[in-house]
Protein backbone atom coordinates (compact mmCIF):
# COMPACT_ATOMS: atom_id res chain seq x y z
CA UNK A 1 -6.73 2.89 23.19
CA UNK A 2 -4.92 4.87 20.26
CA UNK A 3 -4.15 1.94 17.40
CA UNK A 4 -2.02 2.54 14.37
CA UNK A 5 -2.96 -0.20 11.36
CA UNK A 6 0.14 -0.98 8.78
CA UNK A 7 -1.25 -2.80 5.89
CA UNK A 8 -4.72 -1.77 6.35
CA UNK A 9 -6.50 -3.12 3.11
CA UNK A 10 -10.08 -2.25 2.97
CA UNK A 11 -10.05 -1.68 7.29
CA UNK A 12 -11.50 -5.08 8.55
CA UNK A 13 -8.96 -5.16 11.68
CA UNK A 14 -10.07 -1.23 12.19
CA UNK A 15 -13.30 -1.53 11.96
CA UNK A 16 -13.65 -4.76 14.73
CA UNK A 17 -10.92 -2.13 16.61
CA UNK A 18 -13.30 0.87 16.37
CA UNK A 19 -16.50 -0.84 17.33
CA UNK A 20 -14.58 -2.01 20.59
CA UNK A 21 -14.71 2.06 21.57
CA UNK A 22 -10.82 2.00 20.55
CA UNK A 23 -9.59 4.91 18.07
CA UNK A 24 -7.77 4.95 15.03
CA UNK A 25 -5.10 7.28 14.83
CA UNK A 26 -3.14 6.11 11.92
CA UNK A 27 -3.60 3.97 9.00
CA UNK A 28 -1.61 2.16 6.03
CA UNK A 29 -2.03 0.86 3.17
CA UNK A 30 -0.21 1.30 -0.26
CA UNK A 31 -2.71 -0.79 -2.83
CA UNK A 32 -4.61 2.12 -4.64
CA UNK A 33 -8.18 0.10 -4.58
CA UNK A 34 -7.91 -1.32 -0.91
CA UNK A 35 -7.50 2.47 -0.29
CA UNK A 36 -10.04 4.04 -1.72
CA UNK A 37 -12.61 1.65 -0.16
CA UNK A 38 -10.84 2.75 2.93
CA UNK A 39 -10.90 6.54 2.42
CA UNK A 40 -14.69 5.31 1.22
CA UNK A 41 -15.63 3.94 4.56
CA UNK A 42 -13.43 5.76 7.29
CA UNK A 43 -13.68 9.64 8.01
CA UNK A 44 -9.60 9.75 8.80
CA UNK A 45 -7.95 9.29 5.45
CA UNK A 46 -5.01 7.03 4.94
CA UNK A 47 -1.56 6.97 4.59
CA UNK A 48 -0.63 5.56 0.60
CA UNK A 49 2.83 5.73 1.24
CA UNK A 50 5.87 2.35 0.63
CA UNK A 51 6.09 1.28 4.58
CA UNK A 52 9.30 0.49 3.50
CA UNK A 53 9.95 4.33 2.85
CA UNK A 54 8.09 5.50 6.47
CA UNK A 55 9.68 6.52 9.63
CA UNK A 56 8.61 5.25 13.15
CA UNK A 57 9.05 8.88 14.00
CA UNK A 58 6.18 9.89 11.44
CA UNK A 59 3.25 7.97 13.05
CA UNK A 60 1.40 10.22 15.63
CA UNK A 61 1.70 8.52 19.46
CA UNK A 62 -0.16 5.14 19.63
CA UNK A 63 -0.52 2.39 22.06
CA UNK A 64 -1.11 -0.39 19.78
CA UNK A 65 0.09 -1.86 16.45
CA UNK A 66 -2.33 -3.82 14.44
CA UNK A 67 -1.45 -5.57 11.11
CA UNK A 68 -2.17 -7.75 8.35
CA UNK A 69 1.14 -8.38 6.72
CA UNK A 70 0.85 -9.40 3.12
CA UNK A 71 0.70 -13.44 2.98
CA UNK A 72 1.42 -14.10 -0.66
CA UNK A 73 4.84 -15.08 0.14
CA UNK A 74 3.92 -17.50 2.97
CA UNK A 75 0.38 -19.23 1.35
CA UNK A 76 0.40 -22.75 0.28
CA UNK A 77 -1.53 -20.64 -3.32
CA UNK A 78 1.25 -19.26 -4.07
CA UNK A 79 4.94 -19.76 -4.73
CA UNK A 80 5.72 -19.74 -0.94
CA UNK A 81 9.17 -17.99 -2.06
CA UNK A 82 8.88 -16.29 2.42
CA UNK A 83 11.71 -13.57 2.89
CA UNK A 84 13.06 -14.04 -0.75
CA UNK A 85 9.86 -12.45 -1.82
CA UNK A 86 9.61 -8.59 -1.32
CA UNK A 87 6.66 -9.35 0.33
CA UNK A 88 7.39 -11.58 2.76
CA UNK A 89 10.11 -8.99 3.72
CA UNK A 90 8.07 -6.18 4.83
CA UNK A 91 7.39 -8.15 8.52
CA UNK A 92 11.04 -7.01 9.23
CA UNK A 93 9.56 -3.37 8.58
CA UNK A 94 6.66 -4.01 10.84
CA UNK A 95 9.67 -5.12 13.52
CA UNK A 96 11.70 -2.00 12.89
CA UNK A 97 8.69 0.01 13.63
CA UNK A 98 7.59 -2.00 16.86
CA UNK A 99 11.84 -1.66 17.87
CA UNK A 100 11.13 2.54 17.37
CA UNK A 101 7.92 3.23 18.66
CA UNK A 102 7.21 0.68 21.92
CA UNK A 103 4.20 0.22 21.98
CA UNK A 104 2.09 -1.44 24.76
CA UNK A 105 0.54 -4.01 22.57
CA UNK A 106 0.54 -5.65 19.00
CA UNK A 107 -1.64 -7.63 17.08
CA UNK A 108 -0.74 -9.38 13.17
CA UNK A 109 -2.46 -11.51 11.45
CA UNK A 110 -1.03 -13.92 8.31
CA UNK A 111 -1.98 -17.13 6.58
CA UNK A 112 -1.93 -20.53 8.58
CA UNK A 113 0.81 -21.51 5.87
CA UNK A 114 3.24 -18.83 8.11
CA UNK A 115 3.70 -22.25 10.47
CA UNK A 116 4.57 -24.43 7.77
CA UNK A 117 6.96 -22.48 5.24
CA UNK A 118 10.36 -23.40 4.98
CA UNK A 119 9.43 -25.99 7.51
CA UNK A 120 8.74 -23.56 10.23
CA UNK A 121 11.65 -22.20 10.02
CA UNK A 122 10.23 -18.60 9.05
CA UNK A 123 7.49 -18.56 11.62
CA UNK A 124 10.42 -19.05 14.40
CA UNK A 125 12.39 -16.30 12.84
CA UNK A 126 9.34 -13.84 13.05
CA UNK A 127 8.76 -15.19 16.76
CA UNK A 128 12.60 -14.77 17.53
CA UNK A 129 12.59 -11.47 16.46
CA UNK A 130 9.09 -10.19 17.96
CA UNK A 131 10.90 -12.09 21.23
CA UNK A 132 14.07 -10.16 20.99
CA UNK A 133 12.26 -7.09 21.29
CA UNK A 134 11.01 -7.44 24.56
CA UNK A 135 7.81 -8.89 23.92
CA UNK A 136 5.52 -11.74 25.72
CA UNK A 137 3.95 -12.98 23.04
CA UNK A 138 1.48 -15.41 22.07
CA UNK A 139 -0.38 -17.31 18.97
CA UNK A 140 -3.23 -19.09 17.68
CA UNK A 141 -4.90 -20.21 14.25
CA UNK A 142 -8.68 -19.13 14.20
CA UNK A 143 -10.87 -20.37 11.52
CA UNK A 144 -13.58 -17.56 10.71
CA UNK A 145 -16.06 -20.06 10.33
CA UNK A 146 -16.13 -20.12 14.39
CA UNK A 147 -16.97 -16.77 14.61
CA UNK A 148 -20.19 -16.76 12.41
CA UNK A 149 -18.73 -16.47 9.30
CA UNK A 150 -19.98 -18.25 6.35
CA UNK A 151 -16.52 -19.60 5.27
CA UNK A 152 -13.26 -21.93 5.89
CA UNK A 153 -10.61 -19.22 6.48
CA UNK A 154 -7.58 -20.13 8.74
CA UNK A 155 -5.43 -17.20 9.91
CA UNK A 156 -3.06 -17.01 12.80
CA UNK A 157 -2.87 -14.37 14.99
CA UNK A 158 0.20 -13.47 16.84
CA UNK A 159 -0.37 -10.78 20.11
CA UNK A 160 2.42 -9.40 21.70
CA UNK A 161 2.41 -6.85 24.96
């Protein structure tokens, strides 16, 4: 499968993506240091650019979308401050490329505080809006420490197809 990565930080999602025999035809990320451990680590180099300033029409042909939206605006550390943050903004981007491009499948991944802020009210809007595109979706909160990882880290993970 051809998989596109928006928000790629240092390439964990494309990394678990790659050693599944899947290929990475596209990758994102805008923070210089995540980056250049990226560039350090992957042979295909990746794409510094604003999301906010990048076409659908410039990513090559892909099947899936992954992504790690930036959860600053949505963790319980921070201010939780959701869409009025900049931050918390850029899922609509992620949307506006899924609305462009089609593809067969998405995954993202965010904090467990997504469910909680503004009393749920933004994880419906993200769900709404995933939904009004067409897609079946589903999500769950996994806990790295299940998978073998010495640590208590709680993400949710939202797959649509």
């Amino acid at each position: 499968m051809r998989v596109a990565s928006l928000f790629a930080g240092i390439g964990g999602f494309d990394l678990a993506f790659i050693r599944h025999g899947h290929e990475i035809v596209y990758a994102n990320e805008w923070d210089s240091y995540a980056a250049d451990i990226y560039d350090y680590h992957f042979e295909h180099t990746i794409d510094r650019r604003d999301i906010t300033t990048l076409g659908a029409d410039e990513l090559p042909e892909f099947d899936c979308l992954v992504e790690g939206f930036p959860c600053q605006a949505f963790s319980v550390a921070g201010k939780r401050l959701g869409f009025l943050d900049t931050r918390g903004t850029l899922f609509f981007d992620i949307a506006r490329i899924l609305d462009q491009r089609r593809p067969r499948c998405f995954v993202l991944e965010n904090v467990k505080g997504l469910l909680s802020h503004d009393g749920g009210q933004t994880f419906r809007i993200i769900i709404e809006t995933l939904d009004g595109l067409g897609y079946d979706l589903q999500w769950q909160v996994l806990n790295s420490k299940d998978f073998g990882v010495p640590q208590n880290r709680e993400r949710v993970f939202i797959v649509g197809h």
